[in-house]
Protein backbone atom coordinates (compact mmCIF):
# COMPACT_ATOMS: atom_id res chain seq x y z
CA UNK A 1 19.72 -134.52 -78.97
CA UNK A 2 21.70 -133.59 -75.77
CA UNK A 3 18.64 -132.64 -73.90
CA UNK A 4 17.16 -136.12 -74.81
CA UNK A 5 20.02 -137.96 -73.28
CA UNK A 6 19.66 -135.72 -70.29
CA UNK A 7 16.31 -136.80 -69.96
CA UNK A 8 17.04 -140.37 -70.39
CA UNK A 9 20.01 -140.45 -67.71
CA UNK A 10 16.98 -138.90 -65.53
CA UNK A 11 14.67 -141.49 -66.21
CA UNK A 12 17.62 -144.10 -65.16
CA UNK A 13 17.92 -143.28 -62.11
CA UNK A 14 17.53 -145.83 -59.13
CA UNK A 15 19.27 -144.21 -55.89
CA UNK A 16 20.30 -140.15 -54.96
CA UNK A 17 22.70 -139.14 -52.64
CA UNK A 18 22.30 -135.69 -51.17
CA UNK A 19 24.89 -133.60 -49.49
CA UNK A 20 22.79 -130.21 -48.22
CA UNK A 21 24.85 -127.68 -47.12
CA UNK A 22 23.86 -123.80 -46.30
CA UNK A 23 23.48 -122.86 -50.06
CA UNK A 24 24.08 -125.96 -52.04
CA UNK A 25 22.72 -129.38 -52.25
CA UNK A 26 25.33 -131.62 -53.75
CA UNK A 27 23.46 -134.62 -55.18
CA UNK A 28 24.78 -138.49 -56.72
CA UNK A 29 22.62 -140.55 -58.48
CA UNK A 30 23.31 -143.94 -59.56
CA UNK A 31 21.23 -145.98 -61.96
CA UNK A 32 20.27 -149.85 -61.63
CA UNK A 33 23.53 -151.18 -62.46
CA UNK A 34 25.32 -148.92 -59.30
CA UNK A 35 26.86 -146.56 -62.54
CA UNK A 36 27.13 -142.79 -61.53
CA UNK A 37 25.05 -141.01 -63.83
CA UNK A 38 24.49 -137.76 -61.60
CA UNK A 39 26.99 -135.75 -60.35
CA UNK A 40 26.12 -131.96 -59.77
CA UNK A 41 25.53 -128.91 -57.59
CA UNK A 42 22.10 -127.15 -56.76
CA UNK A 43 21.07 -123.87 -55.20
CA UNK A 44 18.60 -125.07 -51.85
CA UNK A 45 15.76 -123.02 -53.37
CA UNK A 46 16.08 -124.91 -56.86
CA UNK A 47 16.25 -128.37 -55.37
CA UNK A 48 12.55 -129.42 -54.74
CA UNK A 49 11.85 -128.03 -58.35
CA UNK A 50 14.74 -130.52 -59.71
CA UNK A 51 13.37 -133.28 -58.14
CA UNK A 52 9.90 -132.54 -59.63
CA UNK A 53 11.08 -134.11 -62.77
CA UNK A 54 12.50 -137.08 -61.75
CA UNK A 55 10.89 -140.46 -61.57
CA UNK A 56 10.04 -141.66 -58.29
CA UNK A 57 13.08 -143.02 -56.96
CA UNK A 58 15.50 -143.08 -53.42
CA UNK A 59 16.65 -139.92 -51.75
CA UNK A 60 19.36 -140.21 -48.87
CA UNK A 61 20.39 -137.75 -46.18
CA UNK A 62 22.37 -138.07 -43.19
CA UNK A 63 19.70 -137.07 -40.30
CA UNK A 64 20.89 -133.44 -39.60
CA UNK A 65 19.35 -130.23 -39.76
CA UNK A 66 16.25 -129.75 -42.26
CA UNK A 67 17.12 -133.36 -43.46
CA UNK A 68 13.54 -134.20 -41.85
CA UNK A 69 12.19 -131.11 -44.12
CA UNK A 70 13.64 -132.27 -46.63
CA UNK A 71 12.06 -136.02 -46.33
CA UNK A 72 8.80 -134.22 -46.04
CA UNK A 73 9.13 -132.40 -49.32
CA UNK A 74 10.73 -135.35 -51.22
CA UNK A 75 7.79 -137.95 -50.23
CA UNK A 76 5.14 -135.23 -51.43
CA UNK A 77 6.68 -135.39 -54.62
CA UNK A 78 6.22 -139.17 -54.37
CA UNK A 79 10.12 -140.27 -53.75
CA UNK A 80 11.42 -141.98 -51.17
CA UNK A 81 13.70 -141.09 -48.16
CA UNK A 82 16.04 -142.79 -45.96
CA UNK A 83 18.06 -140.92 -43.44
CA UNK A 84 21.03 -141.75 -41.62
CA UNK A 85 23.07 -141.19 -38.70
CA UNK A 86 26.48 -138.85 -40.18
CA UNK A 87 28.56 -141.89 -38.28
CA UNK A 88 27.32 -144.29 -40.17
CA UNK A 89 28.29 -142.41 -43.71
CA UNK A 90 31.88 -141.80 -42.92
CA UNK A 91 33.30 -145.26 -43.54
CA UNK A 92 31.69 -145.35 -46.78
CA UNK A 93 33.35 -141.78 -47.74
CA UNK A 94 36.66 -143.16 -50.44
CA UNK A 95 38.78 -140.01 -49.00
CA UNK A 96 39.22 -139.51 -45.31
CA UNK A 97 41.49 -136.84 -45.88
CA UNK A 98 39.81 -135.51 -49.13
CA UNK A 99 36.53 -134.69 -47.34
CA UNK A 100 34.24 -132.08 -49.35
CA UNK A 101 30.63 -132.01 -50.06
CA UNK A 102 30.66 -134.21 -53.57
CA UNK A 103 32.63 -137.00 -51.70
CA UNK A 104 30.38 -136.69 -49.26
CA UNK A 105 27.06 -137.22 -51.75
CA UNK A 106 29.00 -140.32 -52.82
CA UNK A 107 28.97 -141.76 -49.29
CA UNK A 108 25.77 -140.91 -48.61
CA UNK A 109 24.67 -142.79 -51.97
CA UNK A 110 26.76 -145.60 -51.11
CA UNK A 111 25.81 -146.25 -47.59
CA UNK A 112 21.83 -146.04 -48.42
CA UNK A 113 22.11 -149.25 -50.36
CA UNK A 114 23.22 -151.22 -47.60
CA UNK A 115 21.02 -153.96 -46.48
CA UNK A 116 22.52 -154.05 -43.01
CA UNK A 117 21.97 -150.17 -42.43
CA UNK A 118 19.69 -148.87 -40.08
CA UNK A 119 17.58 -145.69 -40.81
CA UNK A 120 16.12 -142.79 -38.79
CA UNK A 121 12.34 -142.29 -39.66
CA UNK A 122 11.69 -139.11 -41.07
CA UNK A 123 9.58 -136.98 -37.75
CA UNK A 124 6.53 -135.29 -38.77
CA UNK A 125 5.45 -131.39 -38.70
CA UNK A 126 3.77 -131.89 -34.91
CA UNK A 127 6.75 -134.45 -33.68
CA UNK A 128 9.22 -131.74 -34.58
CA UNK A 129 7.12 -128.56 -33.32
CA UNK A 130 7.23 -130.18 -29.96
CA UNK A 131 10.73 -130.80 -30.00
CA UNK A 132 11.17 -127.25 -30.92
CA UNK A 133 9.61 -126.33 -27.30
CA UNK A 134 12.54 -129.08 -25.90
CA UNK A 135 15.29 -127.72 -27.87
CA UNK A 136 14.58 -124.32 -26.10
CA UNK A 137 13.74 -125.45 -22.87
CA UNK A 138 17.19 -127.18 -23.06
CA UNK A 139 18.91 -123.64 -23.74
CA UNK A 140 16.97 -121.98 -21.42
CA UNK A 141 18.20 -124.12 -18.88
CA UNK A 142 21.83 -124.06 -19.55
CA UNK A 143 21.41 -120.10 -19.93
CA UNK A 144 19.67 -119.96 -16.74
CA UNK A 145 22.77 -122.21 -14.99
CA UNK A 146 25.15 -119.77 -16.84
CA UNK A 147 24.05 -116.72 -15.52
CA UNK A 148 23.57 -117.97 -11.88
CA UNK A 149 27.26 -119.09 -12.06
CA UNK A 150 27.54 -115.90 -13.10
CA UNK A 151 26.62 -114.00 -10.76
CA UNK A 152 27.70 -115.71 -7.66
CA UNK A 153 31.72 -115.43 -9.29
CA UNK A 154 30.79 -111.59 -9.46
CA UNK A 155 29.56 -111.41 -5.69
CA UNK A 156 32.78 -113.31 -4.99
CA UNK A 157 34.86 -110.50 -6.38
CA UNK A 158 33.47 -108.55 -3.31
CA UNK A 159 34.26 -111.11 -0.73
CA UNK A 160 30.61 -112.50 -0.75
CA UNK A 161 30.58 -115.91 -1.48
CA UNK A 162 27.09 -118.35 -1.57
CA UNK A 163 26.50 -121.78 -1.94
CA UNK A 164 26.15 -124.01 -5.08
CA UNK A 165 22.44 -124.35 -5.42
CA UNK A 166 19.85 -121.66 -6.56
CA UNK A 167 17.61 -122.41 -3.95
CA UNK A 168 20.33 -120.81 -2.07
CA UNK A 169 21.71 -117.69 -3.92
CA UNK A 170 17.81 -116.82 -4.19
CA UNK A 171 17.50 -116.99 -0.39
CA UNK A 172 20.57 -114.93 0.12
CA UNK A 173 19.19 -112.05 -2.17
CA UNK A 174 15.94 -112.13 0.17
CA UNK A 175 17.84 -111.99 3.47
CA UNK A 176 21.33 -110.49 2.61
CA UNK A 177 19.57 -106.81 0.82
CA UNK A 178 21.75 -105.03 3.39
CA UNK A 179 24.83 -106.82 2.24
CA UNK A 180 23.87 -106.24 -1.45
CA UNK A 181 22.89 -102.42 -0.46
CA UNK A 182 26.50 -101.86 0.65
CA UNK A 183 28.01 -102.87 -2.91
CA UNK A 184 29.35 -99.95 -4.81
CA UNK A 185 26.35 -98.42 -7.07
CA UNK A 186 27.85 -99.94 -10.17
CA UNK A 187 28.18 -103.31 -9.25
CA UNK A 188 24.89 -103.22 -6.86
CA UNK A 189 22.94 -102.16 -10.65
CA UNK A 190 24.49 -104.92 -12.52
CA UNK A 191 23.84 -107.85 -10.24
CA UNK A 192 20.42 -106.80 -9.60
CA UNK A 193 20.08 -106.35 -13.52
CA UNK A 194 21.54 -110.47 -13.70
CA UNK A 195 19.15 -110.89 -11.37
CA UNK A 196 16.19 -109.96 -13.20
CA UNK A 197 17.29 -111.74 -16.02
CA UNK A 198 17.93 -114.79 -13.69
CA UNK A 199 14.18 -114.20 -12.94
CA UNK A 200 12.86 -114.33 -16.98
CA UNK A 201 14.92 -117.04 -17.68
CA UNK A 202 12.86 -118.94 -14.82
CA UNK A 203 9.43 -117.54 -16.24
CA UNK A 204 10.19 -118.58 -19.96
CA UNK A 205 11.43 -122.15 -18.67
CA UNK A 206 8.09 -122.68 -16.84
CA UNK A 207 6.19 -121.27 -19.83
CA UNK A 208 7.71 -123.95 -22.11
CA UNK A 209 7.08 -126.33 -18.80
CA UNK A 210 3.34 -125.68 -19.48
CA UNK A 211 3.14 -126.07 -23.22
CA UNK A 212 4.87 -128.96 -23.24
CA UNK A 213 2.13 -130.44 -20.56
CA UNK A 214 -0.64 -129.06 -22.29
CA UNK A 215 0.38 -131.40 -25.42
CA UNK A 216 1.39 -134.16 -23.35
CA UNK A 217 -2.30 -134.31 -22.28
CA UNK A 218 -3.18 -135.05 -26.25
CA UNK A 219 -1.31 -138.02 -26.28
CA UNK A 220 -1.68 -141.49 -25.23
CA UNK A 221 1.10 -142.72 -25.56
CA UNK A 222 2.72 -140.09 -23.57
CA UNK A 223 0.06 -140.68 -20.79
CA UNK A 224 1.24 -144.18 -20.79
CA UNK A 225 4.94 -143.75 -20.47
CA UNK A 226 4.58 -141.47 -17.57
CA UNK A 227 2.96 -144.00 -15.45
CA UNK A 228 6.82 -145.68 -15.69
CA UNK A 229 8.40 -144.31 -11.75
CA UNK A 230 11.48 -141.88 -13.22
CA UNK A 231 9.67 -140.79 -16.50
CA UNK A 232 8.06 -137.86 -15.90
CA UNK A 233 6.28 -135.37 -18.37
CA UNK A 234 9.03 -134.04 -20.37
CA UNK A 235 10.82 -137.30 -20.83
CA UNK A 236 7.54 -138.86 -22.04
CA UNK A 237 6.66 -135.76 -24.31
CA UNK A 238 10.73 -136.04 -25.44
CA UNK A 239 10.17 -139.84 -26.20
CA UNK A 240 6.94 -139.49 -28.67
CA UNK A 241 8.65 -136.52 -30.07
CA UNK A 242 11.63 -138.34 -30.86
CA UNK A 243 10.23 -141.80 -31.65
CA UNK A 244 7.63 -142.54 -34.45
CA UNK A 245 7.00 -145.65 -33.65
CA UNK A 246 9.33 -148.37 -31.17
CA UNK A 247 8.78 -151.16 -33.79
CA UNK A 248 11.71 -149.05 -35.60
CA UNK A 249 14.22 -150.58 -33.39
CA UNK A 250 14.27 -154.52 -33.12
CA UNK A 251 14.39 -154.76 -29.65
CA UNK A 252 14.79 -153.20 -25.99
CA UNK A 253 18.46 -152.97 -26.20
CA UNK A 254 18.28 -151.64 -29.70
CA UNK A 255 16.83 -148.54 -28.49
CA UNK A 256 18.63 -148.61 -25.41
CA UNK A 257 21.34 -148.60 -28.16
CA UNK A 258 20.32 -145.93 -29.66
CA UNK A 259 20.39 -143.63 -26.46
CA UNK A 260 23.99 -144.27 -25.50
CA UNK A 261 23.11 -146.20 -22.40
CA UNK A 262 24.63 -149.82 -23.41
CA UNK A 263 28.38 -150.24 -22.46
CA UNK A 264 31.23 -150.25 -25.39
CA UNK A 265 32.66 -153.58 -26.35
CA UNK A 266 36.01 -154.81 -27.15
CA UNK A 267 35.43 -158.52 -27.73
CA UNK A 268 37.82 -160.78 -29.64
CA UNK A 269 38.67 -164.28 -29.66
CA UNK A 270 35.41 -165.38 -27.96
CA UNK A 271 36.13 -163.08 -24.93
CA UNK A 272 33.49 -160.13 -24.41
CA UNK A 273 35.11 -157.22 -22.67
CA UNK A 274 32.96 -154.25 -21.98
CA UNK A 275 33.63 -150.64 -21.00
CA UNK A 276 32.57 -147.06 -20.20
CA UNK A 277 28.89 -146.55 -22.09
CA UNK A 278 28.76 -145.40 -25.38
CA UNK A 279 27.14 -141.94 -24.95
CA UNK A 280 25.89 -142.19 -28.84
CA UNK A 281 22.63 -141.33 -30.39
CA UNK A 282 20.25 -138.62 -28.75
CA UNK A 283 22.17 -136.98 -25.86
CA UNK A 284 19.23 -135.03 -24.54
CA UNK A 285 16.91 -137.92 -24.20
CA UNK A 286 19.58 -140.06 -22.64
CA UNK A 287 20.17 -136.52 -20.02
CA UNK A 288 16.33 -137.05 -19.46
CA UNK A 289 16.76 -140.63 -18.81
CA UNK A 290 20.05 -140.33 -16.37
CA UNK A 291 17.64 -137.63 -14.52
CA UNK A 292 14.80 -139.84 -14.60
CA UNK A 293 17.32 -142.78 -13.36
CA UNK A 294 18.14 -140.48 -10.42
CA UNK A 295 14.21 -139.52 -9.19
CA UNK A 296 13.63 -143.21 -9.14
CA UNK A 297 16.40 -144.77 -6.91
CA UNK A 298 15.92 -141.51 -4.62
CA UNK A 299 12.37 -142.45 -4.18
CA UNK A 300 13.19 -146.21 -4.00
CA UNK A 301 15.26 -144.98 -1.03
CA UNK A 302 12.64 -143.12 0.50
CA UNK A 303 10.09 -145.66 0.53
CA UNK A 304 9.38 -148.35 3.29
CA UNK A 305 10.98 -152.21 2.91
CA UNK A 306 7.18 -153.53 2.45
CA UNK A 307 5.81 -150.88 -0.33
CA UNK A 308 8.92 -151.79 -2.81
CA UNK A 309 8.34 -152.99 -6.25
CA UNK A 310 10.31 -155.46 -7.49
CA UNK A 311 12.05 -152.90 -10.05
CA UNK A 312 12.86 -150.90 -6.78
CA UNK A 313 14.33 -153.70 -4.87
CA UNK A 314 15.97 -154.27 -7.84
CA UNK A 315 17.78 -150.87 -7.92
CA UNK A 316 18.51 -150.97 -4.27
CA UNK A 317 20.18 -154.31 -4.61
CA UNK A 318 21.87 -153.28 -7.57
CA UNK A 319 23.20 -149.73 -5.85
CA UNK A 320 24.56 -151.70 -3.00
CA UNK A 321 26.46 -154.23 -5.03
CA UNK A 322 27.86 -151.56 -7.77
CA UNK A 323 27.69 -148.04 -6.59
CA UNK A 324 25.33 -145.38 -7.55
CA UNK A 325 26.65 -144.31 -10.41
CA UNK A 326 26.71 -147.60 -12.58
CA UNK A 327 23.18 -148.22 -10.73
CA UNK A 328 22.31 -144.78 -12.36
CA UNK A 329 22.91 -146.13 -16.14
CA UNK A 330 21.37 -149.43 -15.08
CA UNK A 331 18.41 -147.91 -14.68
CA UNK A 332 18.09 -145.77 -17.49
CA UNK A 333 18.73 -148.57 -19.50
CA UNK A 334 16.02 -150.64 -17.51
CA UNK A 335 13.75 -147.79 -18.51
CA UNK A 336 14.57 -147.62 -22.17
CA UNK A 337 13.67 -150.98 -22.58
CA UNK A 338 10.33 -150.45 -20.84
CA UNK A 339 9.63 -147.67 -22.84
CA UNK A 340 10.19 -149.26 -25.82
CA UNK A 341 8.01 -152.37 -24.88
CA UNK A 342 5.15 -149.78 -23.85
CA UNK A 343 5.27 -147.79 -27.17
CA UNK A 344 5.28 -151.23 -29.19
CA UNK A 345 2.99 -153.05 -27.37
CA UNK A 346 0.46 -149.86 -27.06
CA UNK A 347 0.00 -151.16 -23.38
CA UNK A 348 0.19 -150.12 -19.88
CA UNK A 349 3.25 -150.22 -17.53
CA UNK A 350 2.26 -152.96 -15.27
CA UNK A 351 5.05 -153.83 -12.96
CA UNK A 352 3.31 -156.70 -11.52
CA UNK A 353 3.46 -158.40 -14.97
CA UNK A 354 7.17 -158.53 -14.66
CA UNK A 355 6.79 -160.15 -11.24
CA UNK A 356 4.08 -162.64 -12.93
CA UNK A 357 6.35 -163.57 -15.45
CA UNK A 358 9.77 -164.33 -13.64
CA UNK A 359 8.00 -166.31 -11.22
């Protein structure tokens, strides 16, 4: 008799909440009329074999690691997955104070049913295998920085001090090997060993550089966004990576949104104030954008009076009016919304379309 009711709570249920941790998943299920008929604790490797045997119904996750794995597994089995930014559980958790993994299954359950909530598509095997190549091009990188900070503090420590660029530090190793000869044997063995390193650090980066072209090439889309001036190849690659599809996000500014690159807002009483930017959502693609942001109004700046577009006279008018800085996260915002139009619309960047509309 017991295992019969079991089954029939199973066959109940509507909605699960799942907490995953390193070990456990913490699941909540609730049944049509919002009643908690599933509260429990699973091992990670018995979880996919648990939800075998129950009816197709709604899995939730907040969109954090192997939450996309997850998703994967879950609509094989013929469920279906919603995941969710971690920010927008919290409010929905009863106990701010009281936070452990059950409570947080509740939330999770809770916030799913929302109509107003908005949902991160679950990325696919080939989406996330490219962002893997990102992900440790992005560590790379800040190793790389690390260890040439590195070693120009340790040349300071022998009154040898170079300037703040690698261009330069690698120019004083190829006219300074006197200099470096005269270091005691100790220290002249270690900074030549940084060195090296210095030197597969840059060799792995442009390794990942390549790969990441090579599947850029494969992709239309990606082809298309780089034709955008201040999206290059690894913000384009980072975009298709990150972004299934732009009709996900209702508008321009919704993705814009969505990259941290829209100002805050304190508004009451029918007054709109508006701060610093939010900096929320995907960090690295909004680092990609402020980069991107920066190659464009340099090149606007380069270029003669008569060979401006209208989007560059639009950031030169802007930078002289505001200051490069805030003309820096206009742009990236321009560009978000352009990206988001070109992934939706499936077209071409035209930017004499812009000037053919606004006329």
């Amino acid at each position: 008799m017991e295992v019969s009711m079991k089954e029939k709570k199973i066959a109940t249920i509507s909605r699960v909440g799942v907490d995953s941790s390193k070990h456990y998943m913490h699941v909540h299920g609730v049944d049509e009329h919002e009643r908690a008929i599933l509260v429990k604790a699973l091992r990670r490797e018995e979880f996919l074999a648990w939800a075998a045997n129950i009816p197709g119904c709604v899995f939730g996750f907040e969109a954090c690691s192997a939450s996309h794995y997850w998703g994967r597994e879950l609509r094989k089995l013929g469920h279906e997955v919603r995941l969710m930014a971690a920010a927008h559980v919290t409010p929905y958790r009863k106990s701010r104070q009281g936070k452990n993994d059950r409570n947080d299954a509740e939330a999770i359950c809770e916030a799913m049913a929302r109509p107003t909530m908005r949902f991160v598509t679950v990325k696919s095997e080939e989406q996330q295998s490219l962002l893997v190549l990102h992900r440790l091009r992005a560590g790379l990188r800040d190793e790389r920085t690390a260890q040439i900070n590195r070693i120009r503090g340790l040349l300071a420590e022998f009154g040898i001090w170079v300037s703040q660029s690698p261009e330069k530090l690698a120019s004083w190793f190829h006219q300074q090997s006197e200099t470096l000869a005269g270091l005691p044997p100790l220290a002249k063995r270690g900074i030549e060993s940084a060195r090296e390193h210095w030197k597969t650090l840059d060799e792995r980066i442009e390794e990942m550089d390549n790969q990441i072209a090579e599947s850029t090439k494969e992709s239309q889309a990606a082809i298309r966004l780089q034709k955008i001036i201040g999206v290059g190849m690894l913000t384009a690659s980072a975009v298709v990576a990150t972004i299934i599809d732009g009709k996900q996000f209702k508008n321009g500014r919704e993705f814009a949104a969505s990259i941290g690159v829209v100002p805050s807002q304190h508004s009451t009483g029918g007054k709109t104030t508006l701060g610093r930017i939010t900096k929320a959502g995907d960090h690295y693609l909004r680092h990609l954008l402020m980069q991107g942001a920066r190659s464009a109004i340099g090149a606007a700046l380069r270029r003669k009076p008569e060979k401006l577009t209208r989007l560059e006279r639009w950031m030169l008018a802007l930078n002289a009016r505001v200051g490069y800085y805030k003309t820096l996260v206009a742009i990236a915002n321009k560009h978000a919304r352009i990206i988001w139009a070109v992934l939706t619309k499936g077209e071409d960047y035209d930017p004499a379309y812009v000037t053919a509309t606004k006329a």
